[in-house]
Protein backbone atom coordinates (compact mmCIF):
# COMPACT_ATOMS: atom_id res chain seq x y z
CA UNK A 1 -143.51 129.05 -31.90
CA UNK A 2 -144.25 126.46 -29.26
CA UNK A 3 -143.98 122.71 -30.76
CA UNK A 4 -147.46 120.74 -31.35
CA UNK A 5 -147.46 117.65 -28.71
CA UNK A 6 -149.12 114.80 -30.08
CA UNK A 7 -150.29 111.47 -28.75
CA UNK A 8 -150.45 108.37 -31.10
CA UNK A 9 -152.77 105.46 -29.51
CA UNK A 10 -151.31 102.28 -31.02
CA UNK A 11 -148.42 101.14 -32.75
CA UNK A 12 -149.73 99.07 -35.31
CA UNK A 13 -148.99 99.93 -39.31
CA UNK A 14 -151.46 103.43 -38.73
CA UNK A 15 -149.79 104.02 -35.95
CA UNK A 16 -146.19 103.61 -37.41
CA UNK A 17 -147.21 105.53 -40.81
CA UNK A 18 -148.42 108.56 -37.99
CA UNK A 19 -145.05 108.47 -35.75
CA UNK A 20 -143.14 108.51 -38.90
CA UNK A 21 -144.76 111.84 -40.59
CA UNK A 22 -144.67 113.53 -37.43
CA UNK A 23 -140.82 113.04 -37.13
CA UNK A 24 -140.50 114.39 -40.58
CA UNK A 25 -141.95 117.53 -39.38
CA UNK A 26 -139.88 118.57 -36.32
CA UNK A 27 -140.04 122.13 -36.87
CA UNK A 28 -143.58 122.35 -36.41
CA UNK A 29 -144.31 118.90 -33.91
CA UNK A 30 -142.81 117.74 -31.03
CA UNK A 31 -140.91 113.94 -30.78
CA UNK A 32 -144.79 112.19 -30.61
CA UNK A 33 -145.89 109.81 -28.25
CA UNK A 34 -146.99 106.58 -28.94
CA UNK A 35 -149.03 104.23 -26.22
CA UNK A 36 -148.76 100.43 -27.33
CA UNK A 37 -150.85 97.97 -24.94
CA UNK A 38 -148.53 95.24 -26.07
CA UNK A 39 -144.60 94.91 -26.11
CA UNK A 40 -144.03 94.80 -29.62
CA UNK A 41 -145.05 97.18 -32.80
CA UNK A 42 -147.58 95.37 -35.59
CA UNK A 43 -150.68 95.81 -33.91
CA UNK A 44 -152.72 93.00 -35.65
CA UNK A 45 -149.86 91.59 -37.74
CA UNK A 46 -147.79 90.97 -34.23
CA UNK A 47 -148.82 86.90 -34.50
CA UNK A 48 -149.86 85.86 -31.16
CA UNK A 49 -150.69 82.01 -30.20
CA UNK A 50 -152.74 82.68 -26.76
CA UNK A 51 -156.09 83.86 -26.78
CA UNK A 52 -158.33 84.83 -24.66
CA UNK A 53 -156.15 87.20 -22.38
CA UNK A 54 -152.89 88.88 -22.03
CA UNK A 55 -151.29 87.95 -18.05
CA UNK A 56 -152.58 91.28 -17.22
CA UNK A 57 -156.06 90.19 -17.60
CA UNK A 58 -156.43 92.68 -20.54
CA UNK A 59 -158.38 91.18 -24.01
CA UNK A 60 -155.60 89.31 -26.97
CA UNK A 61 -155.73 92.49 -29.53
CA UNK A 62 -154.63 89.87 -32.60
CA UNK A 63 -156.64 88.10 -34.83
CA UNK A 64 -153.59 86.91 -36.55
CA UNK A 65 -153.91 83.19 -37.56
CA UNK A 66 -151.07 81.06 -38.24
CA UNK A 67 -150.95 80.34 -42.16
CA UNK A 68 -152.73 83.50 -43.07
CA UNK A 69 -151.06 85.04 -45.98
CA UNK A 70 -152.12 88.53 -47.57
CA UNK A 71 -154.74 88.99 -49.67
CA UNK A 72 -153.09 91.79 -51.80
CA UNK A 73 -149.83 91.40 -53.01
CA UNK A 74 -146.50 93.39 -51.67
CA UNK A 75 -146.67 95.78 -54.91
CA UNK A 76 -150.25 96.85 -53.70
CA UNK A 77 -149.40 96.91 -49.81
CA UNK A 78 -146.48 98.69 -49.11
CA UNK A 79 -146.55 102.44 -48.03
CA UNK A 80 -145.94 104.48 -51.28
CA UNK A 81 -142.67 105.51 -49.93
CA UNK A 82 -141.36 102.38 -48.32
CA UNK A 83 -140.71 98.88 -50.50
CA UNK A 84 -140.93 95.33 -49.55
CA UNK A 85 -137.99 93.50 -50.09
CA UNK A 86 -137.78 92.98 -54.00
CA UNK A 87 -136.88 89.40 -53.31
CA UNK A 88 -140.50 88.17 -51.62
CA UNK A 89 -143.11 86.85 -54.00
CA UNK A 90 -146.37 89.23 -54.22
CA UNK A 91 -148.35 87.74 -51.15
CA UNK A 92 -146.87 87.15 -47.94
CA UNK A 93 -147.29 85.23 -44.75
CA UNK A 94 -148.39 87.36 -41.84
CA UNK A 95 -144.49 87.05 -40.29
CA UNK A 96 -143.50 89.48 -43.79
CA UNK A 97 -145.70 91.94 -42.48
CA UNK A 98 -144.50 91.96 -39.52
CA UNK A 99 -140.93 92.63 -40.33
CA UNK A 100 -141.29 94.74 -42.90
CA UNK A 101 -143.39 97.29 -40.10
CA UNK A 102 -140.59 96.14 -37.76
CA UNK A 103 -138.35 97.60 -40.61
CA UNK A 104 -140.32 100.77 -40.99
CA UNK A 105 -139.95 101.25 -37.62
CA UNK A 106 -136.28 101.35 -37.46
CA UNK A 107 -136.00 103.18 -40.74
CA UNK A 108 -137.27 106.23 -39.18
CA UNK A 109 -136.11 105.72 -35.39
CA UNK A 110 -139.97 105.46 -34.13
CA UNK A 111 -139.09 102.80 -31.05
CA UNK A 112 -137.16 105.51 -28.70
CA UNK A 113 -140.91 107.68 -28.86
CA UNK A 114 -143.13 104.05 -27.84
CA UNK A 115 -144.14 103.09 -24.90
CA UNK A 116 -144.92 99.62 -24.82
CA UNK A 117 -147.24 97.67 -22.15
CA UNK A 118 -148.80 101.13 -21.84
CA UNK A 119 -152.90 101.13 -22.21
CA UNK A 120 -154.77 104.64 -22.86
CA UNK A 121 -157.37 105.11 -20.15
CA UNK A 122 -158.93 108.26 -20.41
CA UNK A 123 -158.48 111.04 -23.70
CA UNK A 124 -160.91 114.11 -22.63
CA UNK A 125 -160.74 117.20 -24.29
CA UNK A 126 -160.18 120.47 -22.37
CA UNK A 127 -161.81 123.69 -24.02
CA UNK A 128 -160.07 126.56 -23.10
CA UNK A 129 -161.44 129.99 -23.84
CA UNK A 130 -159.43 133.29 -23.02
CA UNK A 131 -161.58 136.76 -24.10
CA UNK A 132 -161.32 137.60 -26.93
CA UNK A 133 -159.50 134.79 -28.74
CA UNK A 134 -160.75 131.44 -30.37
CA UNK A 135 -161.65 128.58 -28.00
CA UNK A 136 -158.51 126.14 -28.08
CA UNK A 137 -158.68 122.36 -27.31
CA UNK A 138 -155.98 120.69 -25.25
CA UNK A 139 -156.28 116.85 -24.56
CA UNK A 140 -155.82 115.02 -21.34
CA UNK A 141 -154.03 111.77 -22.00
CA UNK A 142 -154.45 109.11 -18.89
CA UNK A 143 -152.58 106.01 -19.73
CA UNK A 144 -151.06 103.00 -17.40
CA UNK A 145 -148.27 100.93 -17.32
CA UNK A 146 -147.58 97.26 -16.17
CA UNK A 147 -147.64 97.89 -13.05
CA UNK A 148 -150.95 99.57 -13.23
CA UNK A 149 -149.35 103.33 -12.36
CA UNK A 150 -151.37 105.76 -14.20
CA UNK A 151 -150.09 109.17 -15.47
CA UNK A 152 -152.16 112.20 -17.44
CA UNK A 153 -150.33 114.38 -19.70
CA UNK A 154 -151.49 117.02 -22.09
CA UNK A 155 -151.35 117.15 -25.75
CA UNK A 156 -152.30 119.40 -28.55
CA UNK A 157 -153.77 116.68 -31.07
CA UNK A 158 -154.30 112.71 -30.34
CA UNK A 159 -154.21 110.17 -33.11
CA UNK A 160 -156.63 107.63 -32.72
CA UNK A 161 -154.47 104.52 -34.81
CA UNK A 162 -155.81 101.44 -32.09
CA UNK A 163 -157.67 99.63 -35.33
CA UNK A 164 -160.80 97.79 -35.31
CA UNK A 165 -159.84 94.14 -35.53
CA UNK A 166 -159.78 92.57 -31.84
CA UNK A 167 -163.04 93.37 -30.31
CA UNK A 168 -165.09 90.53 -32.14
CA UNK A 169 -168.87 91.22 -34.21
CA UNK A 170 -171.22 88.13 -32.72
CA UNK A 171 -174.42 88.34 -34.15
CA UNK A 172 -177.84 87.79 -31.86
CA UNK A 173 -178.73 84.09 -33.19
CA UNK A 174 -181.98 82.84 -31.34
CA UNK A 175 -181.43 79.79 -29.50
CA UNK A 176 -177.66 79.88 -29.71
CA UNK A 177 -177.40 78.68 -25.57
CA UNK A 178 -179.15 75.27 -27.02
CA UNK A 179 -175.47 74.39 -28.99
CA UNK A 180 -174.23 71.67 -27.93
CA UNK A 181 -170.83 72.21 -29.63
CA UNK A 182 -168.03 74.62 -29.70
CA UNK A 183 -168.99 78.29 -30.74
CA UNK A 184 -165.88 80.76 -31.54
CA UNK A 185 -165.24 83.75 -33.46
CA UNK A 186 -162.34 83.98 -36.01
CA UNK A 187 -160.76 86.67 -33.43
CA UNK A 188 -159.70 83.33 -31.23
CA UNK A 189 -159.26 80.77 -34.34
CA UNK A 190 -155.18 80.48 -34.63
CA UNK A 191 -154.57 76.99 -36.83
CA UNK A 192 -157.00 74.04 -38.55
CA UNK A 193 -155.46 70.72 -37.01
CA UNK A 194 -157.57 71.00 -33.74
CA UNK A 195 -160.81 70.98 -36.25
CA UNK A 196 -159.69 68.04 -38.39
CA UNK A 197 -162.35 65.48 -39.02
CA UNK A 198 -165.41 67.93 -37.29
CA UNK A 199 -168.17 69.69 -38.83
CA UNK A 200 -167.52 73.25 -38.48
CA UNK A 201 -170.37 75.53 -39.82
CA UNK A 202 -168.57 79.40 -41.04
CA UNK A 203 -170.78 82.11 -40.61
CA UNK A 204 -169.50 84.62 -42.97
CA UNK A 205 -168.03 84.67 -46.36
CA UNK A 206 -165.84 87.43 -46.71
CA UNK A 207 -162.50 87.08 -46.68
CA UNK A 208 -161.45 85.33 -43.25
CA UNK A 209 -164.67 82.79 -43.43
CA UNK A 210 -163.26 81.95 -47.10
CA UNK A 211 -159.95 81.96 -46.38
CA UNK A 212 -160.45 79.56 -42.89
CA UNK A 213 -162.68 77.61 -44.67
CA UNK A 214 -160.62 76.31 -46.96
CA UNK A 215 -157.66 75.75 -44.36
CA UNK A 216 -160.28 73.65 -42.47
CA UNK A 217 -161.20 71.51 -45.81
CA UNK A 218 -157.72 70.77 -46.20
CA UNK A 219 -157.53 69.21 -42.65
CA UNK A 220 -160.71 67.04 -43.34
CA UNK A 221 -163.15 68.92 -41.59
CA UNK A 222 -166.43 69.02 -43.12
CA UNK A 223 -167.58 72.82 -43.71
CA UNK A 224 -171.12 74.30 -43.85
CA UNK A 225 -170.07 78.09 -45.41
CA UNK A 226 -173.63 79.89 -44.33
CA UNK A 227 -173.61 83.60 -45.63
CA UNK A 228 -176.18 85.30 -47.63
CA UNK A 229 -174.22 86.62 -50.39
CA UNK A 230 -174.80 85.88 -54.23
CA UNK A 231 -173.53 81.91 -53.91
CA UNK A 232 -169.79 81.59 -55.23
CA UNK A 233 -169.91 80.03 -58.87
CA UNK A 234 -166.47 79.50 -58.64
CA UNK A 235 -164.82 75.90 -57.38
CA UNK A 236 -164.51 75.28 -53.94
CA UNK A 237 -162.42 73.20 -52.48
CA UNK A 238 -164.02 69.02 -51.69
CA UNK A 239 -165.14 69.18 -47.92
CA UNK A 240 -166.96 72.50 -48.23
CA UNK A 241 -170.55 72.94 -48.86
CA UNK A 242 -172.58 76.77 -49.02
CA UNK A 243 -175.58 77.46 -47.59
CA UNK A 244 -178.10 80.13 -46.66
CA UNK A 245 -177.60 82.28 -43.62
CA UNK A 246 -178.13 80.81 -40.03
CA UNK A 247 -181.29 82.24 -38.69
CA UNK A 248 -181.53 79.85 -35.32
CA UNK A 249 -180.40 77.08 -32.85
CA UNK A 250 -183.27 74.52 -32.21
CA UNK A 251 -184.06 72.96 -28.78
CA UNK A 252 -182.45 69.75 -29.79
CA UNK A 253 -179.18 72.04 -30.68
CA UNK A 254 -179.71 71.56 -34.32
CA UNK A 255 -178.89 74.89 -36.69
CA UNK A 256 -181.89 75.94 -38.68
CA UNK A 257 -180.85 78.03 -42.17
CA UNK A 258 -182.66 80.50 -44.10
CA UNK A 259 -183.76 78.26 -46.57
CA UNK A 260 -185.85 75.95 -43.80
CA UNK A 261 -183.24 73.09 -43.84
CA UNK A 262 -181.77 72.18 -40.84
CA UNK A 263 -178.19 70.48 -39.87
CA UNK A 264 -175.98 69.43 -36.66
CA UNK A 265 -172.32 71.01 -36.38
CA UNK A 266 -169.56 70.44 -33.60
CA UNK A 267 -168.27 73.59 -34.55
CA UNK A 268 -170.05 77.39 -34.82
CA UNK A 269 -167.23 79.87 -36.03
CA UNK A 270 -168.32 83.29 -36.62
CA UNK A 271 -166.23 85.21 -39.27
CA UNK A 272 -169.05 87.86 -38.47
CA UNK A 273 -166.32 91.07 -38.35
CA UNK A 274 -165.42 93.38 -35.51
CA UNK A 275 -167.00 96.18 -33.74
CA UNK A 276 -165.42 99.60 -33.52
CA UNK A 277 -164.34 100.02 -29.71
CA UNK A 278 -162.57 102.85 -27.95
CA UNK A 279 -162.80 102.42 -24.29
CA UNK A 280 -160.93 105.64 -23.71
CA UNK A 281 -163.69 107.92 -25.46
CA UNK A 282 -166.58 109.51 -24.29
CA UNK A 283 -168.61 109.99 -27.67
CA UNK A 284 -170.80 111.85 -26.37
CA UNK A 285 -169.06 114.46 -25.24
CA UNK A 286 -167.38 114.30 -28.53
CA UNK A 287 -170.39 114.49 -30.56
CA UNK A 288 -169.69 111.27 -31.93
CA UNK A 289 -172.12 107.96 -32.03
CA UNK A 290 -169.72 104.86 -32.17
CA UNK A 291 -171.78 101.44 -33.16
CA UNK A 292 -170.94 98.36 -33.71
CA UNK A 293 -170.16 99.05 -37.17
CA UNK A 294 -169.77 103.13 -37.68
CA UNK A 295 -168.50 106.07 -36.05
CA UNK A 296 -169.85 109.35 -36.92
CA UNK A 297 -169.92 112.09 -37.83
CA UNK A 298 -165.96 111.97 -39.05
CA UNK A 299 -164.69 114.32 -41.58
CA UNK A 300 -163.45 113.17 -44.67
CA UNK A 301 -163.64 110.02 -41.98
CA UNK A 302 -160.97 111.54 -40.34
CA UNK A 303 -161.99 113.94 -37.38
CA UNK A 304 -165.22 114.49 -35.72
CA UNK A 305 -166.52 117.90 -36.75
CA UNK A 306 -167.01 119.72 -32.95
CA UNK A 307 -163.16 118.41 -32.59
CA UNK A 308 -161.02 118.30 -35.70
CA UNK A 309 -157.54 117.75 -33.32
CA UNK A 310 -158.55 114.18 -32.43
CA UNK A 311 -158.01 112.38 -35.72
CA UNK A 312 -159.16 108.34 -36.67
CA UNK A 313 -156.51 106.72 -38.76
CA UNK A 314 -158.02 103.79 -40.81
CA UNK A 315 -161.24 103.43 -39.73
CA UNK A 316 -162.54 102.70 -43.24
CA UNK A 317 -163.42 99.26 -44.62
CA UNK A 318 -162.53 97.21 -47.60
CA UNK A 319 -159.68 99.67 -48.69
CA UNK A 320 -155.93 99.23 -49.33
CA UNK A 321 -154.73 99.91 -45.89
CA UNK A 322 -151.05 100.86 -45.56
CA UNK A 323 -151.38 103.47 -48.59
CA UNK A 324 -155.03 104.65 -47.13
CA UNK A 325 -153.30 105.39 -43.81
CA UNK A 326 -150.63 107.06 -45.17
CA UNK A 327 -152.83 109.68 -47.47
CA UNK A 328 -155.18 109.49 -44.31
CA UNK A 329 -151.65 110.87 -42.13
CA UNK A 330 -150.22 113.13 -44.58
CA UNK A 331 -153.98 115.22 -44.84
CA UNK A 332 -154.02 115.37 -41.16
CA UNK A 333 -150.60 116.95 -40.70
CA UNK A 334 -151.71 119.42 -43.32
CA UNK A 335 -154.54 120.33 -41.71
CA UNK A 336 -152.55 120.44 -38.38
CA UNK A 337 -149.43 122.49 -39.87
CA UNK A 338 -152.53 125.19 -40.98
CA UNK A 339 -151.51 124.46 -44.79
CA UNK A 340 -155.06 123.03 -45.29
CA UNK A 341 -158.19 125.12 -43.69
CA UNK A 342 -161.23 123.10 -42.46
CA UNK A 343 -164.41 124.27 -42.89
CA UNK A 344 -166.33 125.72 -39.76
CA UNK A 345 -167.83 122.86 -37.54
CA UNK A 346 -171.22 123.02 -39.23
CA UNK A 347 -170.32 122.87 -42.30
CA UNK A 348 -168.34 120.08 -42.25
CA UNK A 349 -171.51 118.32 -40.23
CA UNK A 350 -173.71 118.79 -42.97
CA UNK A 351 -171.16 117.63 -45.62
CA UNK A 352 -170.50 114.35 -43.65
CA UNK A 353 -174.85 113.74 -43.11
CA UNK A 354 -175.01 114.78 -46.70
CA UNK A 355 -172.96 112.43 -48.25
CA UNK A 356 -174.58 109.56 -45.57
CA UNK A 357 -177.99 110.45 -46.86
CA UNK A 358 -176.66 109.97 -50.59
CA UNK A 359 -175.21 106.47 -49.76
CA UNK A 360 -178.45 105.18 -47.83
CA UNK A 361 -180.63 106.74 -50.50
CA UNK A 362 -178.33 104.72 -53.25
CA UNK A 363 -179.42 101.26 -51.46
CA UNK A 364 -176.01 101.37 -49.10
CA UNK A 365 -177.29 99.74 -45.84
CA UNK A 366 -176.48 101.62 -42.01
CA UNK A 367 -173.51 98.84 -41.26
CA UNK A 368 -171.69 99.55 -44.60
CA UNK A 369 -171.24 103.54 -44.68
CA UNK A 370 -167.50 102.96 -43.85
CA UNK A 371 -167.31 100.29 -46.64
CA UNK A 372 -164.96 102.13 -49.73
CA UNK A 373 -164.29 99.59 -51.97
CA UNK A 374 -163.80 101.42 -55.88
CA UNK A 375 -164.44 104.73 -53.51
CA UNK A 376 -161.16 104.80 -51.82
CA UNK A 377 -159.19 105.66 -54.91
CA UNK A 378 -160.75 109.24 -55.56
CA UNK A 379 -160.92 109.45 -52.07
CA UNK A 380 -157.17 109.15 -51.58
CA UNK A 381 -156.96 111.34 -54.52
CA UNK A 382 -158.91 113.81 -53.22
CA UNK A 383 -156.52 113.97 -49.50
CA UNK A 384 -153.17 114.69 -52.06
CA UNK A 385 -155.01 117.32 -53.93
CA UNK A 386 -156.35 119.41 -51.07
CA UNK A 387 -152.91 118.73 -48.94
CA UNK A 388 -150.63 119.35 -52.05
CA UNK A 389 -148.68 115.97 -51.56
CA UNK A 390 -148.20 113.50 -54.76
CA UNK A 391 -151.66 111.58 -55.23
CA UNK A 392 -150.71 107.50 -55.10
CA UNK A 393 -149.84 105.97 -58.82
CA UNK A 394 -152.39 104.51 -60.74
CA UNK A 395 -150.78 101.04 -60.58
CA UNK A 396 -151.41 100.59 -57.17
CA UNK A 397 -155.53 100.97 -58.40
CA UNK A 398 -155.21 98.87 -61.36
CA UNK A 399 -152.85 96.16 -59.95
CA UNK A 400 -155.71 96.11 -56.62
CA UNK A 401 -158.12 95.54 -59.05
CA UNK A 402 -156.51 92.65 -60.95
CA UNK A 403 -156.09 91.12 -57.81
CA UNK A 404 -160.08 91.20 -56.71
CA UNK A 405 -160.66 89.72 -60.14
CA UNK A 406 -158.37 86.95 -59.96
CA UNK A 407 -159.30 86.28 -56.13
CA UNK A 408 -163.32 86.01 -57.56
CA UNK A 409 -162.19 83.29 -59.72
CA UNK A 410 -159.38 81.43 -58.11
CA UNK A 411 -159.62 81.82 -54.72
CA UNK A 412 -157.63 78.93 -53.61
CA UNK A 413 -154.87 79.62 -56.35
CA UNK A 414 -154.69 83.71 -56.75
CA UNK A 415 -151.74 83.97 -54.35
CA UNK A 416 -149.25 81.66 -56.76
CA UNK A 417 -148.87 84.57 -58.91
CA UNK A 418 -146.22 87.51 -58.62
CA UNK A 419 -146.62 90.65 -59.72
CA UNK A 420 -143.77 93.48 -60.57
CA UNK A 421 -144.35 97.31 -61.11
CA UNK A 422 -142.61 98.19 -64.39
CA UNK A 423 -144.01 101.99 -63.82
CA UNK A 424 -146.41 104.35 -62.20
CA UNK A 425 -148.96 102.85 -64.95
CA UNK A 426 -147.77 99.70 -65.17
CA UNK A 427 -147.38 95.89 -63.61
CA UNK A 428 -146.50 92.93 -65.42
CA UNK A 429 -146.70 88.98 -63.74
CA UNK A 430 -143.57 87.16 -63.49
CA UNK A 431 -144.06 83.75 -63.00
């Protein structure tokens, strides 16, 4: 039986978790090969101080920031089959991450199959139809080094893993051009000092404009947090004030709110999110529509229905991501080994607009259909079942959502506490 070739774009965590399955399963797949646009593995946890643009002219893919610690602790994070050090309290700064994947990498010997400083190009599919037999899908691969030499190369499957943090959300504000001030996104925001002492007005609340808002209070800026969520009844730090969403820029360069008021900033940052981008694709000739915020349709938001052997890893939002990826991989390969049978390409069409209509028609807006949230645990459940590999312990769920509760009340304090797994069932806090 001839070996499945398969290309991984990106060696970030998905990517990693991908490489490593595949070379678990050499009897059935060849040695993958991985395409990294930067020199090291990471992907967004690879801290990088520039912004802007790499020498090669290409776009920074981190929005790593400096004292950015995790948001779910260690217990929660790791892959199911692959501890943090026992030593390291529950939540991390950024460079933890970053080892630990550097760790994972050398665990399973995935650096000899990278190619770093390598960018994708082109991945086309090629139909090929012989009488009588099912139409088969190869996949031309055109990637470039350093020095800007460009190969293609064919492969059986390609795993999409190049993640959706680096190509920056900016919403359309009327009158923006009138600013007089600075305007950035939190893609190109790497430490508070340079902010000290300025008014800085946060679009966004989730967890970055929270987060960088309070690392800007602490440095004396003054910080106008405009979102248009429920407002936060919780303490916030002294130096940070909410407000109602941003709907304009006056003439004079003042920022007109929701609400009517208006107020002057030095400082726009938008923690507005990131748009899905993948140069390399032609959707349309994939049957896929890729927006700002969703690509679709995707199969158990995994593979688009016309061509199940070009598979997304970790495309969903507000999830826990190393395990997701790793039940995300693990279904994949099953479906790829022929251990799992997919449903004919219609079929699974209609299953993936079904379910869409059922979310919009339960109040679930266009922009948040890859939101999961309390849906990502049967979800993950469901990938184990129909692959036949163990389904992740409850703990992981319950200690996740401990953590959102504690985060809603403490946000400035949550991360003092450590956490221990005592079983599959249970944690207990140990400080």
């Amino acid at each position: 039986m001839m070996l499945q070739r398969v290309a991984v774009v990106g060696a970030g965590a998905a990517g990693l978790c991908t490489a490593r399955h595949i070379l678990s399963h050499l009897n059935i797949f060849a040695p993958p090969v991985v395409f990294e646009l930067t020199g090291n593995v990471g992907g967004t946890w690879c801290y990088d101080e520039r912004v802007g643009t790499y020498d090669n002219g290409r776009p920074i893919h981190s929005s790593m920031y400096r004292d950015l610690r995790t948001n779910l602790p260690k217990e929660v994070m790791m892959f199911p089959d692959f501890p943090f050090d026992p030593q390291l309290n529950s939540f991390l700064p950024h460079q933890e991450v970053q080892r630990y994947l550097e760790r994972y990498c050398q665990s399973y010997n995935i650096r000899p199959h990278i190619r770093f400083n390598t960018a994708v190009e082109k991945v086309k599919p090629v139909v090929l139809t012989t009488e009588g037999e099912e139409a088969r899908t190869t996949w031309e691969v055109t990637s470039s080094d350093s020095s800007g030499y460009e190969k293609t190369e064919t492969f059986d499957t390609v795993f999409v893993c190049s993640g959706h943090y680096s190509d920056p959300h900016i919403p359309d504000i009327p009158g923006i051009e009138n600013f007089k001030g600075k305007v950035l996104h939190s893609h190109a925001y790497r430490y508070a000092e340079p902010f000290s002492g300025q008014s800085v007005v946060v679009l966004g609340a989730k967890a970055s404009g929270l987060d960088i808002s309070i690392e800007l209070a602490k440095v004396g800026a003054q910080v106008t947090l405009s979102h248009g969520r429920p407002r936060f009844t919780f303490p916030l730090p002294s130096g940070i004030q909410q407000s109602s969403p941003m709907v304009a820029v006056e003439e004079d360069g003042l920022i007109r709110f929701q609400d009517g008021s208006v107020g002057a900033a030095d400082v726009l940052m938008f923690c507005t999110g990131y748009n899905f981008r993948y140069p390399f694709l032609d959707a349309a000739q994939l049957g896929l529509e890729i927006q700002d915020h969703l690509v679709s349709p995707l199969y158990h938001f995994l593979m688009p229905p016309a061509f199940p052997s070009l598979i997304f890893i970790g495309i969903c939002k507000m999830i826990c991501p190393f395990p997701n990826f790793d039940c995300q991989v693990r279904f994949a390969l099953a479906v790829l080994d022929g251990s799992v049978t997919l449903p004919s390409a219609t079929q699974m069409e209609d299953e993936v607009r079904r379910n869409q209509q059922e979310k919009v028609k339960q109040g679930v807006q266009q922009h948040h259909l890859l939101i999961m949230e309390q849906h990502q645990w049967d979800y993950c459940q469901m990938l184990a079942r129909t692959a036949g590999f163990p389904p992740l312990p409850p703990v992981i769920r319950s200690l996740y959502e401990e953590v959102r509760r504690q985060r809603q009340v403490e946000p400035e304090n949550y991360r003092r506490i450590n956490y221990r797994w005592i079983s599959d069932t249970q944690w207990e806090v140990i400080n």
